[in-house]
PDB file of N, CA and C in Angstrom:
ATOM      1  N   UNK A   1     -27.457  49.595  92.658  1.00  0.00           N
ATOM      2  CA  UNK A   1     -27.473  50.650  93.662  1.00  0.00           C
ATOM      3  C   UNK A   1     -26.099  51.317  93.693  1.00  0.00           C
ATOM      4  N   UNK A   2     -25.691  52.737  93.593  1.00  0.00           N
ATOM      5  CA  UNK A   2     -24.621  53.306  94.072  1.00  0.00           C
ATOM      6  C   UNK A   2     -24.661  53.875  95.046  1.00  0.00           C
ATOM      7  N   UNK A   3     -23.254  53.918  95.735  1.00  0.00           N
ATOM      8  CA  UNK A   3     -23.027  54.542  96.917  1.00  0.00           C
ATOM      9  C   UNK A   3     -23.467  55.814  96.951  1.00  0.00           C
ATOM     10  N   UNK A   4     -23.745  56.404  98.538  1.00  0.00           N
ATOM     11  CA  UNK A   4     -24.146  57.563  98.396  1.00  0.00           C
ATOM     12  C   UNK A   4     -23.225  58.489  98.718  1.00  0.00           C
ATOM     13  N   UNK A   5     -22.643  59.610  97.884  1.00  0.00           N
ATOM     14  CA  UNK A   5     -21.569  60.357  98.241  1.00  0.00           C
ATOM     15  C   UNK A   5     -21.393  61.644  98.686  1.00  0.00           C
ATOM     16  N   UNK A   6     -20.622  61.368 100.218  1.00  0.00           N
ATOM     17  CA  UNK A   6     -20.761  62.625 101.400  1.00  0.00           C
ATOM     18  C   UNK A   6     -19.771  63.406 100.154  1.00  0.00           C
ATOM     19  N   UNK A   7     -19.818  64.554 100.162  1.00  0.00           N
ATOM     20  CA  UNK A   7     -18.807  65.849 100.021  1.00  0.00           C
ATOM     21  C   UNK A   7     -17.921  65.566 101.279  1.00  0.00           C
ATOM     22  N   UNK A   8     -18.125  65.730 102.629  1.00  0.00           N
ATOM     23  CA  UNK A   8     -16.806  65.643 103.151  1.00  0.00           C
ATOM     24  C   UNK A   8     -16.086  64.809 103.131  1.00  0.00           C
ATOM     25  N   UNK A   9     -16.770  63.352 103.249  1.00  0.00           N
ATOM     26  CA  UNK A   9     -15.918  62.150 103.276  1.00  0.00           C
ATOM     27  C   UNK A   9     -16.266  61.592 101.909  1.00  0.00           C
ATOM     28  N   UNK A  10     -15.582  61.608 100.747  1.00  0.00           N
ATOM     29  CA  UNK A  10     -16.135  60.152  99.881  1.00  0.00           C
ATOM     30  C   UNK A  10     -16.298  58.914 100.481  1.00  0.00           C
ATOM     31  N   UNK A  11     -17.214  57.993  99.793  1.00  0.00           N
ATOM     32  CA  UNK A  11     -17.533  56.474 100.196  1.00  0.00           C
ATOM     33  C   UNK A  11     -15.973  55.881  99.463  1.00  0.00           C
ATOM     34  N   UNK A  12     -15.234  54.894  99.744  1.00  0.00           N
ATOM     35  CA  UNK A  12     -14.257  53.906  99.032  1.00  0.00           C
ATOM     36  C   UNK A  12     -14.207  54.117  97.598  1.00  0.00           C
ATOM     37  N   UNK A  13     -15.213  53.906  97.048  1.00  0.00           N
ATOM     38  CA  UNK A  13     -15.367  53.507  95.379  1.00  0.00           C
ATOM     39  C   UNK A  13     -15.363  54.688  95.219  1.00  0.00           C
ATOM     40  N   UNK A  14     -15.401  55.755  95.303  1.00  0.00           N
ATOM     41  CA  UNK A  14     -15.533  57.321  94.445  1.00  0.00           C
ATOM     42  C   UNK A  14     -14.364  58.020  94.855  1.00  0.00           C
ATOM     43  N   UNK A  15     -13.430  57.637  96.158  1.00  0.00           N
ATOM     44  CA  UNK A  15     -12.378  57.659  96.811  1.00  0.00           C
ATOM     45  C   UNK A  15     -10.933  57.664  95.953  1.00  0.00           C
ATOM     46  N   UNK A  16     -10.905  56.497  95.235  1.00  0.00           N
ATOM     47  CA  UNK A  16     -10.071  55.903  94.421  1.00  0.00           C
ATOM     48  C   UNK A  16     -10.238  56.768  93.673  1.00  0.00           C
ATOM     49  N   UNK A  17     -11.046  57.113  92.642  1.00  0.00           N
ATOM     50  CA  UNK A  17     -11.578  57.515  91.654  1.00  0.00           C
ATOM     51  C   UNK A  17     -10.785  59.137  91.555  1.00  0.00           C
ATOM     52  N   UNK A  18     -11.158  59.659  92.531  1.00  0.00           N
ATOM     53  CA  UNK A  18     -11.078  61.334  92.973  1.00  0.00           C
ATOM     54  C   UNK A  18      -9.494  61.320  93.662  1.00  0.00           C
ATOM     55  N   UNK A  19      -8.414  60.086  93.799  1.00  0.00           N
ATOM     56  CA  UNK A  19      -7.608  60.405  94.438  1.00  0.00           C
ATOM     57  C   UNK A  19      -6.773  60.204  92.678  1.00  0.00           C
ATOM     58  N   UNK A  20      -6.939  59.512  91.753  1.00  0.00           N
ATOM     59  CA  UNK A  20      -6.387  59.223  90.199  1.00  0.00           C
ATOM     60  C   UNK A  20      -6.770  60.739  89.654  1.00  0.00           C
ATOM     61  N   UNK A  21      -7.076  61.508  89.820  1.00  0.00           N
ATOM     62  CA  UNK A  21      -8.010  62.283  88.739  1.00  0.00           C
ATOM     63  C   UNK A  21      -6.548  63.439  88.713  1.00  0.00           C
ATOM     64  N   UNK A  22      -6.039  63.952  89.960  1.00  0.00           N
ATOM     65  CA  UNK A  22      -4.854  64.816  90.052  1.00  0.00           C
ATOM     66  C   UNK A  22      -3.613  64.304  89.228  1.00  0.00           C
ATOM     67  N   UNK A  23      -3.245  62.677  89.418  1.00  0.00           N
ATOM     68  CA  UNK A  23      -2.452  62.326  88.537  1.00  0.00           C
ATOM     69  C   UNK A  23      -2.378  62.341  86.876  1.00  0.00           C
ATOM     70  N   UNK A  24      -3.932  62.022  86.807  1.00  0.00           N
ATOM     71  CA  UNK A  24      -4.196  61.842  85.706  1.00  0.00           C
ATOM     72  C   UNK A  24      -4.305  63.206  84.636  1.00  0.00           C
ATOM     73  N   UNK A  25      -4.674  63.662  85.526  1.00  0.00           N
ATOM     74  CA  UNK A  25      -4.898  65.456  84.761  1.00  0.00           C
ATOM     75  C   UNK A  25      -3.195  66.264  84.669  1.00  0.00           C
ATOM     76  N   UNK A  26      -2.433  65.618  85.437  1.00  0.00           N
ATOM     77  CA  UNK A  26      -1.321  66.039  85.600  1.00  0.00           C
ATOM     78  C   UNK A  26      -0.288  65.415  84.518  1.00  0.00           C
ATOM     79  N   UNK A  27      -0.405  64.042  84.191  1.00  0.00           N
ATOM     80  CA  UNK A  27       0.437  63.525  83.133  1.00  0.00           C
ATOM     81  C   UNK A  27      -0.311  63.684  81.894  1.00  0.00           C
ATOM     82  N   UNK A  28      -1.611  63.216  81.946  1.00  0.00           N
ATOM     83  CA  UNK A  28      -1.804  63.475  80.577  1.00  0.00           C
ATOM     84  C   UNK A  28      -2.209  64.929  80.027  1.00  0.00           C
ATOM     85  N   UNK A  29      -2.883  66.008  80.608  1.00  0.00           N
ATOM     86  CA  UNK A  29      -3.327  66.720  80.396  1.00  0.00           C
ATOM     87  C   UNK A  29      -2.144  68.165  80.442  1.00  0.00           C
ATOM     88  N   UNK A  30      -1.305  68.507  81.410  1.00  0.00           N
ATOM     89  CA  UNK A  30      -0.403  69.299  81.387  1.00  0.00           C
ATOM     90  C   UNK A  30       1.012  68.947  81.235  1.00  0.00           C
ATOM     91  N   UNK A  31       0.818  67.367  80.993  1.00  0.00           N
ATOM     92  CA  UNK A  31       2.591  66.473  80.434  1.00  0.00           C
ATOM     93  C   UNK A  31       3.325  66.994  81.643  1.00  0.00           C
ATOM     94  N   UNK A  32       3.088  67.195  82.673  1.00  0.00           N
ATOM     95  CA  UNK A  32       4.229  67.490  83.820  1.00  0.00           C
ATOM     96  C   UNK A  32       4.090  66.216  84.940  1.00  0.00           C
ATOM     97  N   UNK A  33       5.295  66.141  85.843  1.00  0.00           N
ATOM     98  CA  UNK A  33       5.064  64.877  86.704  1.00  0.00           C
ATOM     99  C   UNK A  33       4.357  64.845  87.660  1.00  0.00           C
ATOM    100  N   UNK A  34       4.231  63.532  87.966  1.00  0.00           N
ATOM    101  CA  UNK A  34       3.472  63.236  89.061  1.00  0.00           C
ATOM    102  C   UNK A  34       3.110  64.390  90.481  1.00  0.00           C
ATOM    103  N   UNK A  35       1.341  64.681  90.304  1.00  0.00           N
ATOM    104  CA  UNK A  35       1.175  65.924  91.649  1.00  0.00           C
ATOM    105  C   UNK A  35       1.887  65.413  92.922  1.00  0.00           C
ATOM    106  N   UNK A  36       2.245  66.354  94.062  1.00  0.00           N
ATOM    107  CA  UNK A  36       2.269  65.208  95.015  1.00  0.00           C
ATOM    108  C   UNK A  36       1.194  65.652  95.823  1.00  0.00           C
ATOM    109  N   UNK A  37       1.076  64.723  97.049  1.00  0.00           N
ATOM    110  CA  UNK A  37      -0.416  64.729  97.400  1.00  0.00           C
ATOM    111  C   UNK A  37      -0.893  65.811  98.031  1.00  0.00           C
ATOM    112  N   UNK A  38      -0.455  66.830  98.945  1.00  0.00           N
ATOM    113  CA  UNK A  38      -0.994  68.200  99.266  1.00  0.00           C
ATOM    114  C   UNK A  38      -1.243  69.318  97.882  1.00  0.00           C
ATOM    115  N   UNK A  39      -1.190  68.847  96.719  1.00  0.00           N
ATOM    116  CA  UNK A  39      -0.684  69.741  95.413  1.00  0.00           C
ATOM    117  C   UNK A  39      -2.501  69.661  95.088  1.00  0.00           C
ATOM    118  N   UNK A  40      -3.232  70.612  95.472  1.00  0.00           N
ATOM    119  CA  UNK A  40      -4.398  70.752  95.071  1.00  0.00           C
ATOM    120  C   UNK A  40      -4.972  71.613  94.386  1.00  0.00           C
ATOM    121  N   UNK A  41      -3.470  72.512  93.430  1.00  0.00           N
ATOM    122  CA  UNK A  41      -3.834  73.561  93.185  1.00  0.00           C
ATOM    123  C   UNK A  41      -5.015  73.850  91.501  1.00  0.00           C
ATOM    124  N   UNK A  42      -4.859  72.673  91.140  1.00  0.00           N
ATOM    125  CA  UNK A  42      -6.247  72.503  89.669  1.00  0.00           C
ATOM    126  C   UNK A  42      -7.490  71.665  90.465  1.00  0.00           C
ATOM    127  N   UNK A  43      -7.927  72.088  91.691  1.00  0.00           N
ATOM    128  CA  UNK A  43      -9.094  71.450  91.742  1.00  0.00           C
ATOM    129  C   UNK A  43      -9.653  72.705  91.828  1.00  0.00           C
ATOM    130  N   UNK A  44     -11.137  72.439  91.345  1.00  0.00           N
ATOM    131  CA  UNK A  44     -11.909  73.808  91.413  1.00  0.00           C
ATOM    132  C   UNK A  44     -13.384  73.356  92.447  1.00  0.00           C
ATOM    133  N   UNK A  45     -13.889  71.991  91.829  1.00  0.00           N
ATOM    134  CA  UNK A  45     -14.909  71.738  93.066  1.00  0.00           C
ATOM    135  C   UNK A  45     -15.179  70.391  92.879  1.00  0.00           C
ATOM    136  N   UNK A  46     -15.853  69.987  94.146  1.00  0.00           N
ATOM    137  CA  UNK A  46     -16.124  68.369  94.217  1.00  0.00           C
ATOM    138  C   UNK A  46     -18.007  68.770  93.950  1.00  0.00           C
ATOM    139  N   UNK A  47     -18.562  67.699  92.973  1.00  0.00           N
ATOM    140  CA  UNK A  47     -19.556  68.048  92.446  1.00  0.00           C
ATOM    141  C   UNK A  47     -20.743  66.816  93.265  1.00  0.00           C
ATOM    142  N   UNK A  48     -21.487  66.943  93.733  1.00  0.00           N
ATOM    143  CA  UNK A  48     -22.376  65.712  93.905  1.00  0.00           C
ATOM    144  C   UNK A  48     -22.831  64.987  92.855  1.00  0.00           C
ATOM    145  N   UNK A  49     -23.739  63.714  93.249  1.00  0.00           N
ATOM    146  CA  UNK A  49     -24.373  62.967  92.089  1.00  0.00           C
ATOM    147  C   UNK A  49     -25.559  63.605  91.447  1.00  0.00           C
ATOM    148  N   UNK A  50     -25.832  63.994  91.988  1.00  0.00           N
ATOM    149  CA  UNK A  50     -27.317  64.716  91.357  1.00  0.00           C
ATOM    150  C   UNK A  50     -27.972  63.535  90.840  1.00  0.00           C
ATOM    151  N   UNK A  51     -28.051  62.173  91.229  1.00  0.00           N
ATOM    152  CA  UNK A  51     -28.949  60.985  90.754  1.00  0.00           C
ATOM    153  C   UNK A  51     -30.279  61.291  90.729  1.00  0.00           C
ATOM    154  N   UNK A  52     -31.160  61.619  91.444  1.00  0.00           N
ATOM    155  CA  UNK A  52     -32.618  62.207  91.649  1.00  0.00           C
ATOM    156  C   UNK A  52     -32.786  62.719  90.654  1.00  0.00           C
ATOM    157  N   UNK A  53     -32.135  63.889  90.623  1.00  0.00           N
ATOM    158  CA  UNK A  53     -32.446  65.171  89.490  1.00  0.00           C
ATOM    159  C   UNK A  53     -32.186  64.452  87.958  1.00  0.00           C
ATOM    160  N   UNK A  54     -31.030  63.961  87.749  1.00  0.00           N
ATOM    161  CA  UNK A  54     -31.161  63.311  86.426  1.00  0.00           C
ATOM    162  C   UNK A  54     -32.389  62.586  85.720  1.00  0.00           C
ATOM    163  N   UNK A  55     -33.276  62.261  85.611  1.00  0.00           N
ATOM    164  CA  UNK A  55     -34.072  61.545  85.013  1.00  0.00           C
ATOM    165  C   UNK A  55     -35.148  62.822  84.940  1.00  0.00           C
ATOM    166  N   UNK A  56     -35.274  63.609  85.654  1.00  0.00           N
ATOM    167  CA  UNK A  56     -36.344  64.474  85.214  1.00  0.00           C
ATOM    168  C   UNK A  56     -35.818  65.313  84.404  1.00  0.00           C
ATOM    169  N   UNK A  57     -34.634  66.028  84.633  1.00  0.00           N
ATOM    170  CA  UNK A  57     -33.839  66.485  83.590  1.00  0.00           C
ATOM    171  C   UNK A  57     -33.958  65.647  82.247  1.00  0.00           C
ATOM    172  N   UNK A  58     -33.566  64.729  82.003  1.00  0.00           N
ATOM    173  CA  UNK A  58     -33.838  63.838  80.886  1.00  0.00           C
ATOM    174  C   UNK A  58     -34.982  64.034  79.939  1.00  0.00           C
ATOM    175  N   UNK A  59     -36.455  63.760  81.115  1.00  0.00           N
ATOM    176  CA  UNK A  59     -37.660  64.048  80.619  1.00  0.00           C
ATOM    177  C   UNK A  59     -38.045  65.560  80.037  1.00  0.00           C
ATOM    178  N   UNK A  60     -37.497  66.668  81.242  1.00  0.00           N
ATOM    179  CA  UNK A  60     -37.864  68.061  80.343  1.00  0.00           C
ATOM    180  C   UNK A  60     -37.113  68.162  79.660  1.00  0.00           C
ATOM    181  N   UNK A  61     -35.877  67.835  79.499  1.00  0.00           N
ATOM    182  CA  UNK A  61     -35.208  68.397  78.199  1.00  0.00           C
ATOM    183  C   UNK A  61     -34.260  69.956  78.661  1.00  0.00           C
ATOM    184  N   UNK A  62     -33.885  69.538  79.556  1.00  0.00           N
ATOM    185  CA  UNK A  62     -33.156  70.727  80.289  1.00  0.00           C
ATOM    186  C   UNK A  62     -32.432  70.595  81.309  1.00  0.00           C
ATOM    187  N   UNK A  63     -31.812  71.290  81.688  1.00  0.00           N
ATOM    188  CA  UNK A  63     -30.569  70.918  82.623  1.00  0.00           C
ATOM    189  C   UNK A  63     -30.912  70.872  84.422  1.00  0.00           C
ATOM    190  N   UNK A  64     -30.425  70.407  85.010  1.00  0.00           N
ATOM    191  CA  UNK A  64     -30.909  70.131  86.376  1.00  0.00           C
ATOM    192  C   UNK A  64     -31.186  71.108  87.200  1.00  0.00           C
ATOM    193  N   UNK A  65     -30.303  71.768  87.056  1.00  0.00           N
ATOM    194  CA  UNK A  65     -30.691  73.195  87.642  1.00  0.00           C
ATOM    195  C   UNK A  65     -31.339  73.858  87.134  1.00  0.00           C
ATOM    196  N   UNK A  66     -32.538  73.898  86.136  1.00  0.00           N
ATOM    197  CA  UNK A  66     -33.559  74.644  85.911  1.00  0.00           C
ATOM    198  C   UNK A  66     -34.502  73.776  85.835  1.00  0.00           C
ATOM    199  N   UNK A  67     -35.156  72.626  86.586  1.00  0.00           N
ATOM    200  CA  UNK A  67     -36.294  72.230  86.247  1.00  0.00           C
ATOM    201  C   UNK A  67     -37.007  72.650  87.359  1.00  0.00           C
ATOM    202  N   UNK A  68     -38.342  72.989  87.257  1.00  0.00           N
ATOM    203  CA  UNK A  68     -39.091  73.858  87.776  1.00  0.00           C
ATOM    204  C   UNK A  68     -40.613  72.322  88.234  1.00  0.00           C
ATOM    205  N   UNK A  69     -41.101  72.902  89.008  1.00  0.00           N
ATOM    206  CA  UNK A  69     -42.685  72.031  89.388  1.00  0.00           C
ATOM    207  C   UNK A  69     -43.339  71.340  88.090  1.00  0.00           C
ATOM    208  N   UNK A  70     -43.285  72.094  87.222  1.00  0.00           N
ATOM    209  CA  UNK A  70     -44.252  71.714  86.051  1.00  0.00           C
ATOM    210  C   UNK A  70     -43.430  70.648  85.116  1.00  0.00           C
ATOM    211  N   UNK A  71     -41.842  70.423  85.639  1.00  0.00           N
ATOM    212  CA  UNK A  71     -41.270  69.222  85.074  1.00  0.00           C
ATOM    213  C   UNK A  71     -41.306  67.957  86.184  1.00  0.00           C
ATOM    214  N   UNK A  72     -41.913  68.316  87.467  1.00  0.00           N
ATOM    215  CA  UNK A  72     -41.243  67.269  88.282  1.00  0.00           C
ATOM    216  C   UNK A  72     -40.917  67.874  89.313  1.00  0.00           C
ATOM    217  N   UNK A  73     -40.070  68.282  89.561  1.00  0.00           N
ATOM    218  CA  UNK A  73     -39.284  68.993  90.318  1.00  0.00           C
ATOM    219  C   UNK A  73     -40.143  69.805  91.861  1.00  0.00           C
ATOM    220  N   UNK A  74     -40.978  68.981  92.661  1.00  0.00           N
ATOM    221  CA  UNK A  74     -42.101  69.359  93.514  1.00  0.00           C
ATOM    222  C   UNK A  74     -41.483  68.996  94.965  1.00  0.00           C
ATOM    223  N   UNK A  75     -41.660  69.854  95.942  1.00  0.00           N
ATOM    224  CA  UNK A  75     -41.371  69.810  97.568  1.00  0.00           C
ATOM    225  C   UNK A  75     -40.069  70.300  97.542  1.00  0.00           C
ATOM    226  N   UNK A  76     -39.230  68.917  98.182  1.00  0.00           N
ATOM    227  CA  UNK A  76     -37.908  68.975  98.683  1.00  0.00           C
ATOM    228  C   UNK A  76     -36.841  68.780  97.200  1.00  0.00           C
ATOM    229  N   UNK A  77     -37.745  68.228  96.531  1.00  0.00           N
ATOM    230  CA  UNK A  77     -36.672  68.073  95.213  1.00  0.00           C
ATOM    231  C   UNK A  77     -36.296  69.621  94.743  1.00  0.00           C
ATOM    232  N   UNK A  78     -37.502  70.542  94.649  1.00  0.00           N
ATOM    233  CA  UNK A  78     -37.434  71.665  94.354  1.00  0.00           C
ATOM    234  C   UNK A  78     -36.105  72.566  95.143  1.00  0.00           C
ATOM    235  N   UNK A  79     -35.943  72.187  96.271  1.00  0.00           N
ATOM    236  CA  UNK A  79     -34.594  72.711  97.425  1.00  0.00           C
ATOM    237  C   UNK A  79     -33.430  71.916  96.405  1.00  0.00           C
ATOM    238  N   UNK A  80     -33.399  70.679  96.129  1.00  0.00           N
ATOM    239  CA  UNK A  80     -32.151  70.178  95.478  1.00  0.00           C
ATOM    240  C   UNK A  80     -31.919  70.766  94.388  1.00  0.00           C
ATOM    241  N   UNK A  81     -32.882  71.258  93.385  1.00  0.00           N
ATOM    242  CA  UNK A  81     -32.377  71.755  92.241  1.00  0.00           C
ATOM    243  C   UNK A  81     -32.036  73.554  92.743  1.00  0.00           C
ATOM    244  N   UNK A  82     -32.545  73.688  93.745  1.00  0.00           N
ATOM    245  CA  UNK A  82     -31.592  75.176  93.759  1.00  0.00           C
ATOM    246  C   UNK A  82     -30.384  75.002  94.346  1.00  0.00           C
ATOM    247  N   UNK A  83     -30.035  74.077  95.153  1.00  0.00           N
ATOM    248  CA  UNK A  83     -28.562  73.737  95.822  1.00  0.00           C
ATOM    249  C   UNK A  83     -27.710  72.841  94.517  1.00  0.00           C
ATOM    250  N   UNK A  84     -28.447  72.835  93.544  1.00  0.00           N
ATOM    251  CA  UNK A  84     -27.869  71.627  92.557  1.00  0.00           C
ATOM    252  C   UNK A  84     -27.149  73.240  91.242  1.00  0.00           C
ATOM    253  N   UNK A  85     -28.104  74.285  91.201  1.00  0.00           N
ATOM    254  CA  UNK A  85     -28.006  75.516  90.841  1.00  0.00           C
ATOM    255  C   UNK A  85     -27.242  76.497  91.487  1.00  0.00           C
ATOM    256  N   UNK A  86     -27.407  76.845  92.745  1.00  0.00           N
ATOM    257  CA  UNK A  86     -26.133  77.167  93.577  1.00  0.00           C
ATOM    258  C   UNK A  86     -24.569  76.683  93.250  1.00  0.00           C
ATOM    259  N   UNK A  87     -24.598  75.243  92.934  1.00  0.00           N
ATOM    260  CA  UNK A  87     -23.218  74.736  93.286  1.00  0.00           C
ATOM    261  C   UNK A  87     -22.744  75.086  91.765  1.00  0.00           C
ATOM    262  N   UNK A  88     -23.471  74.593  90.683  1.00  0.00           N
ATOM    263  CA  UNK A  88     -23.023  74.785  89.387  1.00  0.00           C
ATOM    264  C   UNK A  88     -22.386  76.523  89.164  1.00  0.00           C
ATOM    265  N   UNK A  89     -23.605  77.196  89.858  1.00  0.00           N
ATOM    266  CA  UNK A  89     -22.941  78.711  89.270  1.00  0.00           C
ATOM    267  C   UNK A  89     -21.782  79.313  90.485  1.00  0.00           C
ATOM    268  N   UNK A  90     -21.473  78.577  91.533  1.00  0.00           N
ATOM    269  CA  UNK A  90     -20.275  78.676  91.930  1.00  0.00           C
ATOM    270  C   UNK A  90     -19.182  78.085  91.054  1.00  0.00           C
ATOM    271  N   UNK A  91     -19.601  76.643  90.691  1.00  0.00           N
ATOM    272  CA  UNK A  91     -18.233  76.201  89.345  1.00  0.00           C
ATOM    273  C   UNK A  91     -18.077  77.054  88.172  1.00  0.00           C
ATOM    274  N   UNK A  92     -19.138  77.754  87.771  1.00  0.00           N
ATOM    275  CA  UNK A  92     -18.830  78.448  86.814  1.00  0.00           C
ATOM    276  C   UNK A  92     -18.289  79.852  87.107  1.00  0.00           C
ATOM    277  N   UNK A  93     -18.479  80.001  88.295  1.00  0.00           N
ATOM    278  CA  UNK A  93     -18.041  81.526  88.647  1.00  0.00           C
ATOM    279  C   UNK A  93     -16.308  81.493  88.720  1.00  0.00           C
ATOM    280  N   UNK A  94     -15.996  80.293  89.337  1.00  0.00           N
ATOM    281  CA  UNK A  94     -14.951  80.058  89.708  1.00  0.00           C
ATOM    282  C   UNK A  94     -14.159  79.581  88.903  1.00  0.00           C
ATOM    283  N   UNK A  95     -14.247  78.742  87.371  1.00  0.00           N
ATOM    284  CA  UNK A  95     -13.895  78.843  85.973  1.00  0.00           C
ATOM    285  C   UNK A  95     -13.819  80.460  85.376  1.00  0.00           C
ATOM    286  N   UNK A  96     -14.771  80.710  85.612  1.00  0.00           N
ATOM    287  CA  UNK A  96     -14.609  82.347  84.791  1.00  0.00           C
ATOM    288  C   UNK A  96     -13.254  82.717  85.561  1.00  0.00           C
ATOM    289  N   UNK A  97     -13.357  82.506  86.694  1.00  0.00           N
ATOM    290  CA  UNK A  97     -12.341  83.555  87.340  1.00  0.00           C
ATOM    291  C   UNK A  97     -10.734  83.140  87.281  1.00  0.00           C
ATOM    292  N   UNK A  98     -10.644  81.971  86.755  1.00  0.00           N
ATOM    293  CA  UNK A  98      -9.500  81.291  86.642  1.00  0.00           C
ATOM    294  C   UNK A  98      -8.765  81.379  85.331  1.00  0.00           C
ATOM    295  N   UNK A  99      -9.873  81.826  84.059  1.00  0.00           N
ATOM    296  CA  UNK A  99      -9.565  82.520  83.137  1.00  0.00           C
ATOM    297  C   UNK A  99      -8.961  83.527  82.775  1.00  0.00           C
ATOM    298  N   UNK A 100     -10.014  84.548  84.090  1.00  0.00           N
ATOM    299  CA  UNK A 100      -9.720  86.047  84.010  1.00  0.00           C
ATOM    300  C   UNK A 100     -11.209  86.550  83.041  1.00  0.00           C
ATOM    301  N   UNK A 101     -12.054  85.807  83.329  1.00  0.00           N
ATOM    302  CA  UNK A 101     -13.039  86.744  83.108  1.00  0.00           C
ATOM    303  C   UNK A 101     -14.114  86.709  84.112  1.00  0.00           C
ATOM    304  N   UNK A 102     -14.997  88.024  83.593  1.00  0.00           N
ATOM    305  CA  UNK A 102     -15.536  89.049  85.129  1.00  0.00           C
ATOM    306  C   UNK A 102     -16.959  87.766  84.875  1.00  0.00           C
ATOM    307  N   UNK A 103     -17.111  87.311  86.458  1.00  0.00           N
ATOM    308  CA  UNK A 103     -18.038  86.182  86.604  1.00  0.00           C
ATOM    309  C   UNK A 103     -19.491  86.961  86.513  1.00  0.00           C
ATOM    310  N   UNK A 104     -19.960  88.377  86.933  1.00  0.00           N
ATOM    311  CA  UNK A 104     -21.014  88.750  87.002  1.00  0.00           C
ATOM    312  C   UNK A 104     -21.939  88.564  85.663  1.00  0.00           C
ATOM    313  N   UNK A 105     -21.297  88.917  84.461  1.00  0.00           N
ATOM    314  CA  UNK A 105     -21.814  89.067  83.360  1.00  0.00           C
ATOM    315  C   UNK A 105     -22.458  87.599  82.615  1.00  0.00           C
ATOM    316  N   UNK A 106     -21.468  86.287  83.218  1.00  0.00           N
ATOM    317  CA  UNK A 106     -21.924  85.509  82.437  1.00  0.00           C
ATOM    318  C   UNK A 106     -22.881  84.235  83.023  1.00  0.00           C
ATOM    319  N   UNK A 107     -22.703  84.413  84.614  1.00  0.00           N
ATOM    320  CA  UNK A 107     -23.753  83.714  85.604  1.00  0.00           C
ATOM    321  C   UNK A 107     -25.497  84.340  85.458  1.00  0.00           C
ATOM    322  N   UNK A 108     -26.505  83.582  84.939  1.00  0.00           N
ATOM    323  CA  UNK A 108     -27.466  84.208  85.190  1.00  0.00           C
ATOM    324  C   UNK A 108     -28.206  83.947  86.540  1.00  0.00           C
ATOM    325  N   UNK A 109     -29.480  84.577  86.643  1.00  0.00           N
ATOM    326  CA  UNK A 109     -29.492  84.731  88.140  1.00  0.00           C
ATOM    327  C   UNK A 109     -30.165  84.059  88.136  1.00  0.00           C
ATOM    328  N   UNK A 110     -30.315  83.086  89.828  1.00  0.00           N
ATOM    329  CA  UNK A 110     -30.866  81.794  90.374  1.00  0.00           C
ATOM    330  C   UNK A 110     -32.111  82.088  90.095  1.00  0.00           C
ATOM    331  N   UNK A 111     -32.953  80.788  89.923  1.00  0.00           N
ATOM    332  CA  UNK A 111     -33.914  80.203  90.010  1.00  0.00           C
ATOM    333  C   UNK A 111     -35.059  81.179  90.679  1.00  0.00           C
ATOM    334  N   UNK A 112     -34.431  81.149  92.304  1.00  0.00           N
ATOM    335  CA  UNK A 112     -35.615  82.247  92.920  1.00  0.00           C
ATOM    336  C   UNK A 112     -35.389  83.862  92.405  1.00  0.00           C
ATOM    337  N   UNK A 113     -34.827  84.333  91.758  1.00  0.00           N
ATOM    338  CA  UNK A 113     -35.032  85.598  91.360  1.00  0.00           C
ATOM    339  C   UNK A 113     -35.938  86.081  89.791  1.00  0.00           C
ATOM    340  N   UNK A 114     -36.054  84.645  89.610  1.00  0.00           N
ATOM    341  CA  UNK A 114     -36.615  84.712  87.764  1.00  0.00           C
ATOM    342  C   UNK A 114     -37.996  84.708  88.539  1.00  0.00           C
ATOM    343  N   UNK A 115     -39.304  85.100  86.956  1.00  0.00           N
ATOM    344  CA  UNK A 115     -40.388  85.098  87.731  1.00  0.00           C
ATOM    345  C   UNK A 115     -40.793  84.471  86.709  1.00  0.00           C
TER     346      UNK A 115
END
C-alpha cells in the first residue's frame, strides 16, 4: 500500500523525497551549491500519483490523460483523467514558457473539446 499524497501537505515518505530533489538538481544537475531552503526558483509543479489511472493506461496503450470510456476510464475516473490532463498541459505550458516558446501552438486541446 502507498501513502496517499495531499498536494498541499505531503505524507512523511514523499516529504523527504521532494525536500532532496532541490539539492539534488542543484549539485548534480547545474554543479552550483547547495539551494537554500526558500530558493524555489526550478520548481515548475508538484505532480500527483495518478495510481488509478496507471494500469489502464498500461492496458490501452496510451497515456493517462487520454484514456477515454472505451479503455476504462468510466464515471468519476473519467473527472480524474481530465484533472490528470489539465495538470499535465499546465506542466507543459509552463516548460514551453520557461524555454521561451509560445505554449498555444504546442498544447493540444483537452479532452472535452475533441469529438
Amino acid at each position: 500500500m502507498q501513502p496517499e499524497m495531499r498536494l498541499d501537505r505531503p505524507v512523511k515518505a514523499y516529504e523527504r523525497w521532494l525536500k532532496r530533489i532541490p539539492w539534488v538538481y542543484s549539485s548534480a544537475v547545474l554543479d552550483e551549491a547547495e539551494p537554500t531552503r526558500e530558493d524555489d526558483r526550478h520548481r515548475i509543479a508538484t505532480m500527483r500519483n495518478y495510481r488509478s489511472l496507471m494500469p489502464l493506461a498500461h492496458d490501452a496503450r496510451k497515456p493517462m490523460f487520454d484514456l477515454r470510456p472505451a479503455d476504462g476510464a468510466l464515471g468519476s475516473t473519467q473527472q480524474y483523467v481530465k484533472t490528470c490532463f489539465r495538470e499535465f498541459q499546465t506542466l507543459s505550458r509552463e516548460v514551453l514558457a520557461r524555454i521561451g516558446e509560445p505554449p498555444e501552438d504546442a498544447c493540444p486541446p483537452s479532452p472535452t473539446d475533441r469529438h
